[in-house]
PDB file of N, CA and C in Angstrom:
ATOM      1  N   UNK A   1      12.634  13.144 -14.773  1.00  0.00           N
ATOM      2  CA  UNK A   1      13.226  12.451 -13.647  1.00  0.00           C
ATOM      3  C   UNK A   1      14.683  12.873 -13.471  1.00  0.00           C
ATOM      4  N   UNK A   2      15.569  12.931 -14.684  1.00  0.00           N
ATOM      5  CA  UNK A   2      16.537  14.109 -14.550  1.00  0.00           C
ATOM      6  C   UNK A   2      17.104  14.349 -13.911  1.00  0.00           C
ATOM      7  N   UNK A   3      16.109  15.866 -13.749  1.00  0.00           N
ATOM      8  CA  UNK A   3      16.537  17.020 -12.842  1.00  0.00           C
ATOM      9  C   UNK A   3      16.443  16.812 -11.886  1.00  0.00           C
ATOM     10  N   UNK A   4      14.941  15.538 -11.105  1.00  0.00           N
ATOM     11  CA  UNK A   4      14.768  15.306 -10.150  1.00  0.00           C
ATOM     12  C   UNK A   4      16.226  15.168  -9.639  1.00  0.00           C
ATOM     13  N   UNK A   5      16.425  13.518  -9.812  1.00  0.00           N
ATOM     14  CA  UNK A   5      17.923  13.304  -9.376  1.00  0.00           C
ATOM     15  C   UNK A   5      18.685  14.213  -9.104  1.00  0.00           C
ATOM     16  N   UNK A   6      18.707  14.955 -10.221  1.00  0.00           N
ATOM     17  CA  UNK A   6      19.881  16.227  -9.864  1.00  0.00           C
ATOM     18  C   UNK A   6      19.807  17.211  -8.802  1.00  0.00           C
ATOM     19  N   UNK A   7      18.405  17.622  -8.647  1.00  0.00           N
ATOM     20  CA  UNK A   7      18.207  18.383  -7.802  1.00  0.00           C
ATOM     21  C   UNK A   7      17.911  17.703  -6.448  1.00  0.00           C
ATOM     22  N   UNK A   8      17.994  16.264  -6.533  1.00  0.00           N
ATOM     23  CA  UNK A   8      18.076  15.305  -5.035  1.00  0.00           C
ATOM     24  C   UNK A   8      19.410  15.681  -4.563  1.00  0.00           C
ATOM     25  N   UNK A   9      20.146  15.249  -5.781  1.00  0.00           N
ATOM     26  CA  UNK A   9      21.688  15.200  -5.065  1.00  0.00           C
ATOM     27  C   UNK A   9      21.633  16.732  -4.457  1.00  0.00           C
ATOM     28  N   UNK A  10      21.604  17.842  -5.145  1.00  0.00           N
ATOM     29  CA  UNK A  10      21.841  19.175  -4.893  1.00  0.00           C
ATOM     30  C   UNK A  10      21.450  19.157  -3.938  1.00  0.00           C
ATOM     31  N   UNK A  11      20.031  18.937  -2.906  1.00  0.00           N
ATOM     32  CA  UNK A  11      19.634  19.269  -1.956  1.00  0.00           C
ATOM     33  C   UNK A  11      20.380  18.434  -0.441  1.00  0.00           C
ATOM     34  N   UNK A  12      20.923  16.821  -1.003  1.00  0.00           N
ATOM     35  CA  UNK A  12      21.524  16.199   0.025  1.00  0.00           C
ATOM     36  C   UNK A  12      23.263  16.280  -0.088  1.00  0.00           C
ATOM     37  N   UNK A  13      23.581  17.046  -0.530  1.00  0.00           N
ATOM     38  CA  UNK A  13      25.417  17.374  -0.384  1.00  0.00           C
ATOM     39  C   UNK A  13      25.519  18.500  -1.017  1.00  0.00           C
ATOM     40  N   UNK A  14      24.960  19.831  -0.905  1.00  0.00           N
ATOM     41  CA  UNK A  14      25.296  20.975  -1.196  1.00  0.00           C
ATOM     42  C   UNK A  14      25.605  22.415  -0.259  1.00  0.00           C
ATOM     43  N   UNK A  15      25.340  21.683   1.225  1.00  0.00           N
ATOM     44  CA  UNK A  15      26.056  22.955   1.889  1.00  0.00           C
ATOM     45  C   UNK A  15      27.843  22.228   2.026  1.00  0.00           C
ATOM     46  N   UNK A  16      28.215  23.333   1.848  1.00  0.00           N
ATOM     47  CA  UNK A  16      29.846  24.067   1.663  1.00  0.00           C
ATOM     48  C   UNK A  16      30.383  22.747   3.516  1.00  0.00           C
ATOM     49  N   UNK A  17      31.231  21.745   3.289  1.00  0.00           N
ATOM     50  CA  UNK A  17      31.698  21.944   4.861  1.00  0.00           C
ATOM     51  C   UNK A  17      32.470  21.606   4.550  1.00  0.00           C
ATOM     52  N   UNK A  18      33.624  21.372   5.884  1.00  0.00           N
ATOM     53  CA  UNK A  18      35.370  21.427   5.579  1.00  0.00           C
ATOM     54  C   UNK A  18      35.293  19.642   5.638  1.00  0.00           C
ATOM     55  N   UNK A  19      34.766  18.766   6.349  1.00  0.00           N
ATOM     56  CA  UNK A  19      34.548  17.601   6.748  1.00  0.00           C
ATOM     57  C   UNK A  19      33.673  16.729   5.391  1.00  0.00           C
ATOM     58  N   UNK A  20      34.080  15.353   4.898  1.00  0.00           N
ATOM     59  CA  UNK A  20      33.351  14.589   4.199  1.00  0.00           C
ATOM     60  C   UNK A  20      31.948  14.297   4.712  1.00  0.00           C
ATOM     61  N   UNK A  21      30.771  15.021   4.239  1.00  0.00           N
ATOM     62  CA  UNK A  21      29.409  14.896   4.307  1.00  0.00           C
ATOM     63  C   UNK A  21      29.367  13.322   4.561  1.00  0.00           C
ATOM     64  N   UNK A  22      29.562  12.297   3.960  1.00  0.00           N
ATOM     65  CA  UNK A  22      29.258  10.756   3.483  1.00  0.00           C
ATOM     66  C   UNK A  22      29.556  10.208   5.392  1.00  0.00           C
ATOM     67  N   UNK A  23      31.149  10.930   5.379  1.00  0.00           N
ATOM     68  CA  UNK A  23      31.124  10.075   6.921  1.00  0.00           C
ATOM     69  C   UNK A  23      30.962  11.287   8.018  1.00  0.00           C
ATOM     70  N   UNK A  24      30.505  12.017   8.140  1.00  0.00           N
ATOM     71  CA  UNK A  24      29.585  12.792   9.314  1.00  0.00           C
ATOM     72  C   UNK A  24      27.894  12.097   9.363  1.00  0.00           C
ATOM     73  N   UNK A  25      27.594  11.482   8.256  1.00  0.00           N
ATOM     74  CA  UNK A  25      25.999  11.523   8.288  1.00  0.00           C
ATOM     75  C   UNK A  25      26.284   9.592   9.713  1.00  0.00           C
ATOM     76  N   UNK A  26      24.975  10.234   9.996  1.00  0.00           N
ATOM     77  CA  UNK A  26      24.678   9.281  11.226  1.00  0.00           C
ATOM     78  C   UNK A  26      23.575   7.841  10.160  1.00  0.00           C
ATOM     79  N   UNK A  27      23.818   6.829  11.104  1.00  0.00           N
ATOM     80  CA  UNK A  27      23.116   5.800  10.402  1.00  0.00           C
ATOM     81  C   UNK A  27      21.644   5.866   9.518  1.00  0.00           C
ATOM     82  N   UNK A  28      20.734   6.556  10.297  1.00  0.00           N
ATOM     83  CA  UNK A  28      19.521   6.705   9.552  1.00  0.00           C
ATOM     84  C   UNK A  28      19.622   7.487   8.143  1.00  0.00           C
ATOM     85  N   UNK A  29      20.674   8.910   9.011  1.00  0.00           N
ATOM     86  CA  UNK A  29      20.845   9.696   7.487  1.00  0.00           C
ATOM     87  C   UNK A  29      21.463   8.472   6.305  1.00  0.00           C
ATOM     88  N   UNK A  30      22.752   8.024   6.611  1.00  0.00           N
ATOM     89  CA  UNK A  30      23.552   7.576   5.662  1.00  0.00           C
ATOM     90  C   UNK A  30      22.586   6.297   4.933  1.00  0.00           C
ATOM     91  N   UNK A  31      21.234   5.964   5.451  1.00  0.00           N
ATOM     92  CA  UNK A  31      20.539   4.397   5.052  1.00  0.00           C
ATOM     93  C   UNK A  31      19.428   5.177   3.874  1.00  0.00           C
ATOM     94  N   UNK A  32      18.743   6.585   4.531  1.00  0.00           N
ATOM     95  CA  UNK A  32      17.876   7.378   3.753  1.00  0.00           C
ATOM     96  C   UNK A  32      18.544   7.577   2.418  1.00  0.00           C
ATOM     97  N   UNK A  33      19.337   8.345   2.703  1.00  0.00           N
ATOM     98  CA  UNK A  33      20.731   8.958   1.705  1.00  0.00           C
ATOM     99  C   UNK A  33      21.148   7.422   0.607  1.00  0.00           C
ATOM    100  N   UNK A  34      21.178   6.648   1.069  1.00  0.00           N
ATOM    101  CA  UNK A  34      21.491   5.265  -0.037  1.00  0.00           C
ATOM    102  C   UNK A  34      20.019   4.923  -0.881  1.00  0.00           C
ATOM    103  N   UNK A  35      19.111   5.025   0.237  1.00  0.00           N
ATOM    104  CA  UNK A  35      17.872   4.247  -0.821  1.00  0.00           C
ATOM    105  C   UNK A  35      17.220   5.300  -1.528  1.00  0.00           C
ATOM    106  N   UNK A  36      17.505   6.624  -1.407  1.00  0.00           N
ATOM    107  CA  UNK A  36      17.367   7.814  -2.160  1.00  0.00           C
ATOM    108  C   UNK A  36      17.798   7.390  -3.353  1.00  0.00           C
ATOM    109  N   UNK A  37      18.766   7.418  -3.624  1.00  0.00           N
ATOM    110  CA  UNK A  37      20.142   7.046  -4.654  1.00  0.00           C
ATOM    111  C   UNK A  37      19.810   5.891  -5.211  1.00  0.00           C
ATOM    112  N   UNK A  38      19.559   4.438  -4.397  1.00  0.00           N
ATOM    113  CA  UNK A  38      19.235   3.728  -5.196  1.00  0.00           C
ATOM    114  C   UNK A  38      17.493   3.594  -6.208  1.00  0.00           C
ATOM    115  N   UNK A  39      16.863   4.390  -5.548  1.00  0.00           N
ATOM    116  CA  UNK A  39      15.659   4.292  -5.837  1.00  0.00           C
ATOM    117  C   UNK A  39      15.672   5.744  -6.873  1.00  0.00           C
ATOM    118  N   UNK A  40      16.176   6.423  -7.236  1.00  0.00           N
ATOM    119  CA  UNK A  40      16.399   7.085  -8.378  1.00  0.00           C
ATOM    120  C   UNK A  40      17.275   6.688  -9.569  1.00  0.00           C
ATOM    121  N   UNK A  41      17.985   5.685  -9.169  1.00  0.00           N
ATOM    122  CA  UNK A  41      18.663   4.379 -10.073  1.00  0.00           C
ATOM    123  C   UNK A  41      17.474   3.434 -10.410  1.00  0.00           C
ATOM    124  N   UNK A  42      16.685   3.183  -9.642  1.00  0.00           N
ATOM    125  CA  UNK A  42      15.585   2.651  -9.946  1.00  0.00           C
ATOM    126  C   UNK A  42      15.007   3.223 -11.772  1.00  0.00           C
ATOM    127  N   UNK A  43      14.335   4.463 -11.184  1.00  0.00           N
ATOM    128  CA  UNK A  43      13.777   5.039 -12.345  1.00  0.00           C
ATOM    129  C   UNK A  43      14.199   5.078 -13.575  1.00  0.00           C
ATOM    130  N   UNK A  44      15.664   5.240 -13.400  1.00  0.00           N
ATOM    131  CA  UNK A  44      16.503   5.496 -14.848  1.00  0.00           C
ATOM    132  C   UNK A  44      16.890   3.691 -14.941  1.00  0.00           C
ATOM    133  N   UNK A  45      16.720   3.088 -14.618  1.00  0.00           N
ATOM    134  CA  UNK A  45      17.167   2.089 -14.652  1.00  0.00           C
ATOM    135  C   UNK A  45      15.537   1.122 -15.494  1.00  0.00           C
ATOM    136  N   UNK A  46      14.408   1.775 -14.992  1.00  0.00           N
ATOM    137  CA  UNK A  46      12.856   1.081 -15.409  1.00  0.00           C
ATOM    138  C   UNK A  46      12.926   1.981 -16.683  1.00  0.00           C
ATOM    139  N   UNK A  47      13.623   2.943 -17.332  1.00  0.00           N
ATOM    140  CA  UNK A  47      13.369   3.618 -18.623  1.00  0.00           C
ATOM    141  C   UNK A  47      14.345   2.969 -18.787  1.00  0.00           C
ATOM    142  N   UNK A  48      15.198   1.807 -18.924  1.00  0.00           N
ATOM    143  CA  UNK A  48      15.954   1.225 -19.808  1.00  0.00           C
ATOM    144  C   UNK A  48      17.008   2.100 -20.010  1.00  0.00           C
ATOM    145  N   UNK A  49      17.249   3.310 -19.578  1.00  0.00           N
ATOM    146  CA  UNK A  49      18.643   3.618 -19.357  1.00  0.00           C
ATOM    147  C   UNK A  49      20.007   2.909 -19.110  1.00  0.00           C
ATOM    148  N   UNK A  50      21.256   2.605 -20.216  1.00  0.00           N
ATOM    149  CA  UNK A  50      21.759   1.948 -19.277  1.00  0.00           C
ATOM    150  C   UNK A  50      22.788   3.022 -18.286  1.00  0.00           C
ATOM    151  N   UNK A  51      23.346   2.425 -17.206  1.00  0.00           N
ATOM    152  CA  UNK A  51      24.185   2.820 -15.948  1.00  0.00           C
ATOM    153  C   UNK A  51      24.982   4.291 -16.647  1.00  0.00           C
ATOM    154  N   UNK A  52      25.636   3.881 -17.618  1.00  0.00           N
ATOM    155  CA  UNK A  52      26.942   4.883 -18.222  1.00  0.00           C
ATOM    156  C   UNK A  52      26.035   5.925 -18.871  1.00  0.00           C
ATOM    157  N   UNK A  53      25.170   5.510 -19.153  1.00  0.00           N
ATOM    158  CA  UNK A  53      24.291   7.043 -19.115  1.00  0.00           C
ATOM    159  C   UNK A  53      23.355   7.763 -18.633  1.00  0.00           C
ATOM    160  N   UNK A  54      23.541   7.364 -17.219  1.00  0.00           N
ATOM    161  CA  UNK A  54      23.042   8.403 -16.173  1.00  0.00           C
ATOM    162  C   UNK A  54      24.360   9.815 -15.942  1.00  0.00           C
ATOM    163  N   UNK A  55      23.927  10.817 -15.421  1.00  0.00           N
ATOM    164  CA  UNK A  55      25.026  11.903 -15.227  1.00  0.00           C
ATOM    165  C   UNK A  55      24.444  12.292 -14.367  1.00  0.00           C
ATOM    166  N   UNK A  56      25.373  12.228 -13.308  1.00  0.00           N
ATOM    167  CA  UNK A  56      25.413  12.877 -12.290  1.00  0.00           C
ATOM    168  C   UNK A  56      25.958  14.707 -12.499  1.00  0.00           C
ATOM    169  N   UNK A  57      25.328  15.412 -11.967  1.00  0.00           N
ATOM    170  CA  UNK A  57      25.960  16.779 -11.850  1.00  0.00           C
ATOM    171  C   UNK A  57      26.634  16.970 -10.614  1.00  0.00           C
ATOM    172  N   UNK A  58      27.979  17.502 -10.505  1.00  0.00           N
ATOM    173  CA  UNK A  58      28.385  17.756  -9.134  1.00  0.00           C
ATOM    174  C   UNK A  58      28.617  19.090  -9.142  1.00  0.00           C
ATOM    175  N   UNK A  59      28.926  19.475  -7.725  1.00  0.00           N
ATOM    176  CA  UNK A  59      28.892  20.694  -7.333  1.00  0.00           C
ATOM    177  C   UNK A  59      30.521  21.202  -7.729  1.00  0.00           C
ATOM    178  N   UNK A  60      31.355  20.361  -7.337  1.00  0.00           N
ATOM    179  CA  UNK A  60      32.737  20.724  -7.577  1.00  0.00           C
ATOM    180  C   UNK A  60      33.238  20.750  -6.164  1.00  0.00           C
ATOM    181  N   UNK A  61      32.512  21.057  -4.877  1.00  0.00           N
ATOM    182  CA  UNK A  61      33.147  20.129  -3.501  1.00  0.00           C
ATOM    183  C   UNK A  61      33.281  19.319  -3.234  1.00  0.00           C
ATOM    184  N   UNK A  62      32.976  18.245  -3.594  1.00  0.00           N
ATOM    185  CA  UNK A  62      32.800  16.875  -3.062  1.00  0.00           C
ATOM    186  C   UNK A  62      33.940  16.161  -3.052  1.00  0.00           C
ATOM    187  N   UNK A  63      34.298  15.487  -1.804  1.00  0.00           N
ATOM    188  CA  UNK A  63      35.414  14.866  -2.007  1.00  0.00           C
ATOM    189  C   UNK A  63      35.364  13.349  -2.757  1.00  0.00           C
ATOM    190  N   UNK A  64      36.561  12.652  -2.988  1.00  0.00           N
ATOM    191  CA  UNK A  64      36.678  11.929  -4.109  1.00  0.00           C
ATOM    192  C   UNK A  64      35.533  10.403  -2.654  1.00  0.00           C
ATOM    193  N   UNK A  65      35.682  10.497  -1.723  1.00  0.00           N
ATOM    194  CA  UNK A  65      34.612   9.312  -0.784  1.00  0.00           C
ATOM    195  C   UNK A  65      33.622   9.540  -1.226  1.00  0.00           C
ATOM    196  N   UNK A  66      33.010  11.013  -1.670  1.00  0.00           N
ATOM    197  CA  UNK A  66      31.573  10.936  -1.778  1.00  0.00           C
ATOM    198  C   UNK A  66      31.246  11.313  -3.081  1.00  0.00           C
ATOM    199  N   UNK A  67      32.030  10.719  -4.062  1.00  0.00           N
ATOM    200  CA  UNK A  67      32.088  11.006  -5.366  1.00  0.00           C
ATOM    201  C   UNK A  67      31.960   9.384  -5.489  1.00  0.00           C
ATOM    202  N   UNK A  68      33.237   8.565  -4.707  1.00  0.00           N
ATOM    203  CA  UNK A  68      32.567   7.246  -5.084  1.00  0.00           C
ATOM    204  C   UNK A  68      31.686   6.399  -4.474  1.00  0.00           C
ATOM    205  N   UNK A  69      31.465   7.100  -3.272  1.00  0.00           N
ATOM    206  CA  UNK A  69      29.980   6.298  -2.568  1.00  0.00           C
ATOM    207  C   UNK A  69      28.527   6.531  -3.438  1.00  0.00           C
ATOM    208  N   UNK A  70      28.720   7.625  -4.141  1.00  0.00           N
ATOM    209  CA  UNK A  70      27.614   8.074  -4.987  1.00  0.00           C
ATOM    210  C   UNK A  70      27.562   6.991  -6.425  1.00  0.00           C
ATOM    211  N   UNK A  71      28.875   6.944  -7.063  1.00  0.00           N
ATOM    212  CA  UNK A  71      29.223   6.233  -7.632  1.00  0.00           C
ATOM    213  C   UNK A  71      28.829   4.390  -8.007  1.00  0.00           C
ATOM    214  N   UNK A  72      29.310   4.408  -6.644  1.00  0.00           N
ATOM    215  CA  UNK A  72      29.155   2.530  -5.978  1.00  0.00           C
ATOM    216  C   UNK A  72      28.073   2.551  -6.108  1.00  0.00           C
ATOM    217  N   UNK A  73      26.973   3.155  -4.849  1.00  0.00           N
ATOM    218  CA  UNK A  73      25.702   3.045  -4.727  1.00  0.00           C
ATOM    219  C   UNK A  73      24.711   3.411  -5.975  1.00  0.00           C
ATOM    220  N   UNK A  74      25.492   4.018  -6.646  1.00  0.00           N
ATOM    221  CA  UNK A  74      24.074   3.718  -7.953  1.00  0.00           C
ATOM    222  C   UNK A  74      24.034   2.346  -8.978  1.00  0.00           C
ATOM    223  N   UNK A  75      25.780   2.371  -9.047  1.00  0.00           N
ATOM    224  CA  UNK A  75      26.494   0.735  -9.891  1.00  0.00           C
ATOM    225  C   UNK A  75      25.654  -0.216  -9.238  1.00  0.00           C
ATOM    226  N   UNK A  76      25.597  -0.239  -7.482  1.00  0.00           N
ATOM    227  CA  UNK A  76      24.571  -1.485  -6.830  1.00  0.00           C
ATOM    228  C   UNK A  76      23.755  -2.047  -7.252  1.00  0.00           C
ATOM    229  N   UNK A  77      22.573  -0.874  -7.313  1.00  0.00           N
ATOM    230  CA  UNK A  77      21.416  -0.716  -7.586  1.00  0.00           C
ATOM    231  C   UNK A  77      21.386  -1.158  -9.299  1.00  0.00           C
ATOM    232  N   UNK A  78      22.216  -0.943 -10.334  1.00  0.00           N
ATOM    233  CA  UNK A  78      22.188  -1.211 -11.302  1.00  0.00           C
ATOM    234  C   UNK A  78      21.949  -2.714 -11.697  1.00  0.00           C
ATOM    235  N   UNK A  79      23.396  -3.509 -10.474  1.00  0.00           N
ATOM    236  CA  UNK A  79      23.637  -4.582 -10.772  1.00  0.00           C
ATOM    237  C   UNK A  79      22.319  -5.401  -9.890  1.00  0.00           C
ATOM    238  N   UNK A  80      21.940  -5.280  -8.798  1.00  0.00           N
ATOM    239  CA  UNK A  80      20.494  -5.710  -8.477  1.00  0.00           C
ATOM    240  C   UNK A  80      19.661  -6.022  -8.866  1.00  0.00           C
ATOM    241  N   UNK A  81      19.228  -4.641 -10.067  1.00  0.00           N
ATOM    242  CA  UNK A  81      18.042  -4.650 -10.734  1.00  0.00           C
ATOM    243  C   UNK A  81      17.716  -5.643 -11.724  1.00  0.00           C
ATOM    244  N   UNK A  82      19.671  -5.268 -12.084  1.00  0.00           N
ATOM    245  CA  UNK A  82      19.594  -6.337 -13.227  1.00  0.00           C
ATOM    246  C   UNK A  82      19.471  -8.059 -13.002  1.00  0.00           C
ATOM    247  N   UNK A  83      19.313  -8.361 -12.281  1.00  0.00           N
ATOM    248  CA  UNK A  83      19.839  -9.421 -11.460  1.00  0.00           C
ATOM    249  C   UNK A  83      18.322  -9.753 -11.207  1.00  0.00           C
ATOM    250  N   UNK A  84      17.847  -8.737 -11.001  1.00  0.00           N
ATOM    251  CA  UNK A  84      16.228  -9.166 -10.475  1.00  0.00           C
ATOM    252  C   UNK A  84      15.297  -9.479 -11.530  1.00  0.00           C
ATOM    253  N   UNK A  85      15.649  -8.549 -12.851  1.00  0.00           N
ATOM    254  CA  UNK A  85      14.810  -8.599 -13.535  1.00  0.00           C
ATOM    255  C   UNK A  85      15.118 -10.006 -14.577  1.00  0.00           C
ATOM    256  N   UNK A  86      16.563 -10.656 -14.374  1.00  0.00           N
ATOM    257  CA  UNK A  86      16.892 -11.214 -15.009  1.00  0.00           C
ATOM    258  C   UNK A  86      16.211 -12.838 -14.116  1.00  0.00           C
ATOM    259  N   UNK A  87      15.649 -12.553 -12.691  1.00  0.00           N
ATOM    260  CA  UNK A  87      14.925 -13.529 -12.431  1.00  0.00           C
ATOM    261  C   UNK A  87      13.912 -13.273 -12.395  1.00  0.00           C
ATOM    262  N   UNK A  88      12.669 -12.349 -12.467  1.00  0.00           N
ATOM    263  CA  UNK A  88      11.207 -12.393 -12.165  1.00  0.00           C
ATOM    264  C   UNK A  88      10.583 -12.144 -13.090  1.00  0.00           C
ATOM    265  N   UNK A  89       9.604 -11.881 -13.504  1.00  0.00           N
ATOM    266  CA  UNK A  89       9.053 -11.442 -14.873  1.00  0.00           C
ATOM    267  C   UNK A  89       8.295 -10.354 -14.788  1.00  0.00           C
ATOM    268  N   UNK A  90       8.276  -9.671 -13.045  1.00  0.00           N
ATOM    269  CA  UNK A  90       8.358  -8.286 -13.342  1.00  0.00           C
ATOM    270  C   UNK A  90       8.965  -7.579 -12.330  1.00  0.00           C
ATOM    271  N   UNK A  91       9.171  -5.951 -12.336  1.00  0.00           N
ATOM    272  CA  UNK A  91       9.871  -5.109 -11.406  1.00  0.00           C
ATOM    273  C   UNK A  91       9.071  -5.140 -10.209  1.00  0.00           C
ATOM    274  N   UNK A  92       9.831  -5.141  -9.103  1.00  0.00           N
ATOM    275  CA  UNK A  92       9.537  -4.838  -7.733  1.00  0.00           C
ATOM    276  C   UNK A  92       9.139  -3.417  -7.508  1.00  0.00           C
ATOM    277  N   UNK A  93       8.285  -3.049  -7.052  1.00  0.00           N
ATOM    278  CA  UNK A  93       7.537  -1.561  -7.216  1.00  0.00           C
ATOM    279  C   UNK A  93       8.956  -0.459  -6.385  1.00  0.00           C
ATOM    280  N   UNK A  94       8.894   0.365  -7.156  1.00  0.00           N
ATOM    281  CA  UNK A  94       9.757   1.401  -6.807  1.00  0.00           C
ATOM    282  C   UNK A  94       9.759   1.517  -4.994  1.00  0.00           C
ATOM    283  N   UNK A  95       8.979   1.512  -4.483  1.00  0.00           N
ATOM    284  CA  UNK A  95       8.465   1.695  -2.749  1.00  0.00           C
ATOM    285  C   UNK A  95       9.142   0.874  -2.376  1.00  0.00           C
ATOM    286  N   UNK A  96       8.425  -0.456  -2.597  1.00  0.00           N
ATOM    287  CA  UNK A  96       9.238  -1.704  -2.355  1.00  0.00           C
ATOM    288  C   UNK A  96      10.272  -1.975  -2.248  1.00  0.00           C
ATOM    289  N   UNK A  97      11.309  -1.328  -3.268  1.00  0.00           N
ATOM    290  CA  UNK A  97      12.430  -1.418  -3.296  1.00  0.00           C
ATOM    291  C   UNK A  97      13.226  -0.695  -2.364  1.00  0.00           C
ATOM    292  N   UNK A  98      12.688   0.759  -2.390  1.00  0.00           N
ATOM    293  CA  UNK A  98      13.585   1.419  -1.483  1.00  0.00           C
ATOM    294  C   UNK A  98      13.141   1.328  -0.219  1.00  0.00           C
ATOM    295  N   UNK A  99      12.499   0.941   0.129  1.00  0.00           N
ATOM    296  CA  UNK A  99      11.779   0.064   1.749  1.00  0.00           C
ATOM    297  C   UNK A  99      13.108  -1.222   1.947  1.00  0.00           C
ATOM    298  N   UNK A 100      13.112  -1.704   0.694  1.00  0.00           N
ATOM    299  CA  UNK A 100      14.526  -3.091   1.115  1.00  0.00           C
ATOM    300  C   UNK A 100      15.389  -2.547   1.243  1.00  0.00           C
ATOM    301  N   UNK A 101      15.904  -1.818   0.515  1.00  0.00           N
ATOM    302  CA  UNK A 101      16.990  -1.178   0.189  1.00  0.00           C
ATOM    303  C   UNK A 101      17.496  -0.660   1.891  1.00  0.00           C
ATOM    304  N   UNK A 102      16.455   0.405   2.336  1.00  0.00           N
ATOM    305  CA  UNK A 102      17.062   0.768   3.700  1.00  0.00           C
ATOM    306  C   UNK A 102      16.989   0.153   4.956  1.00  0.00           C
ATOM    307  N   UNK A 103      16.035  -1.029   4.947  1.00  0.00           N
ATOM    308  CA  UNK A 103      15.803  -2.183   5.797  1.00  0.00           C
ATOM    309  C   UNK A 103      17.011  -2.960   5.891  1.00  0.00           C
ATOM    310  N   UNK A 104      17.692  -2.890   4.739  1.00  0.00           N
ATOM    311  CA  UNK A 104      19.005  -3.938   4.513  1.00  0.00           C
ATOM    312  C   UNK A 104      19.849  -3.406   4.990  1.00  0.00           C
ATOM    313  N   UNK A 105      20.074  -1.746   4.803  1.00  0.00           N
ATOM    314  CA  UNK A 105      21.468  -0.483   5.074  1.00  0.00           C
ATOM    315  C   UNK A 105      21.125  -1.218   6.447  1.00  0.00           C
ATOM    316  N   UNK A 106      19.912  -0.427   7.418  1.00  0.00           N
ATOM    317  CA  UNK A 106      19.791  -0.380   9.061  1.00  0.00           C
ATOM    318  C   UNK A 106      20.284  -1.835   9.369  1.00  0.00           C
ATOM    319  N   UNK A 107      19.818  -2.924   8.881  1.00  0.00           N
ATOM    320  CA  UNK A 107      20.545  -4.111   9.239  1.00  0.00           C
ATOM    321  C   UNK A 107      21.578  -4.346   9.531  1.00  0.00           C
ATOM    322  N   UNK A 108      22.385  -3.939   8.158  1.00  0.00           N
ATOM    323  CA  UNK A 108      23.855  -3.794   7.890  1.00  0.00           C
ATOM    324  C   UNK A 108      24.843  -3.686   8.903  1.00  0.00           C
ATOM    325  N   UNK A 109      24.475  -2.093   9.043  1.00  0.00           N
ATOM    326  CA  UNK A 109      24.402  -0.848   9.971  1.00  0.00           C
ATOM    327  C   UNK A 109      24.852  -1.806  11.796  1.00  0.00           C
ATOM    328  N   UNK A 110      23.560  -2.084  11.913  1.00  0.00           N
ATOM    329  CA  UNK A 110      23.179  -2.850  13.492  1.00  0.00           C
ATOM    330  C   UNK A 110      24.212  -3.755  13.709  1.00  0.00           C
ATOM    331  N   UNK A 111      24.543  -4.457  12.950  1.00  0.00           N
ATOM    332  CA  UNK A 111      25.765  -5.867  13.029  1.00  0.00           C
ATOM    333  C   UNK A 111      26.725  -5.583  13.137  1.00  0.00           C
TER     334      UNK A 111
END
């Protein structure tokens, strides 16, 4: 799951631009782009990983917005999970989650 991640991020912020990727992306991108992120926080998060040892790989462009939107948005998802699991007696299916997750962004988003 990993590399996955790694090679998620690689594929969603790895072309070269002069402009912060995070605020050019349009609402749908920027809601996809979060529940991506959180729902691969998911995974490492259902192997009992804790937060401080996930690693992100970066490219070495990224500016410091989309170093900590990447940042924030996985901490979220951390503190959520934990939050959830600390009320239900079991996990909300990975789908599920990132179905809320971007139902909530577009909401957000709309207001």
């Amino acid at each position: 799951m990993k590399k996955s991640f790694v090679l998620m991020c690689v594929l969603l912020v790895s072309p070269v631009a002069q402009a912060d990727r995070i605020s050019r992306m349009n609402q749908a991108e920027m809601c996809t782009y979060t529940a991506q992120l959180q729902v691969a926080a998911y995974y490492f998060f259902e192997q009992g990983k804790p937060r401080e040892d996930v690693s992100i790989k970066w490219h070495g462009d990224e500016t410091q917005n989309e170093i900590d939107f990447v940042n924030k948005t996985v901490a979220e998802a951390y503190a959520w999970l934990a939050s959830w699991k600390g009320s239900s007696n079991e996990m909300l299916p990975a789908q599920s989650f990132g179905d809320m997750v971007y139902q909530a962004c577009m909401t957000k988003k709309d207001s």
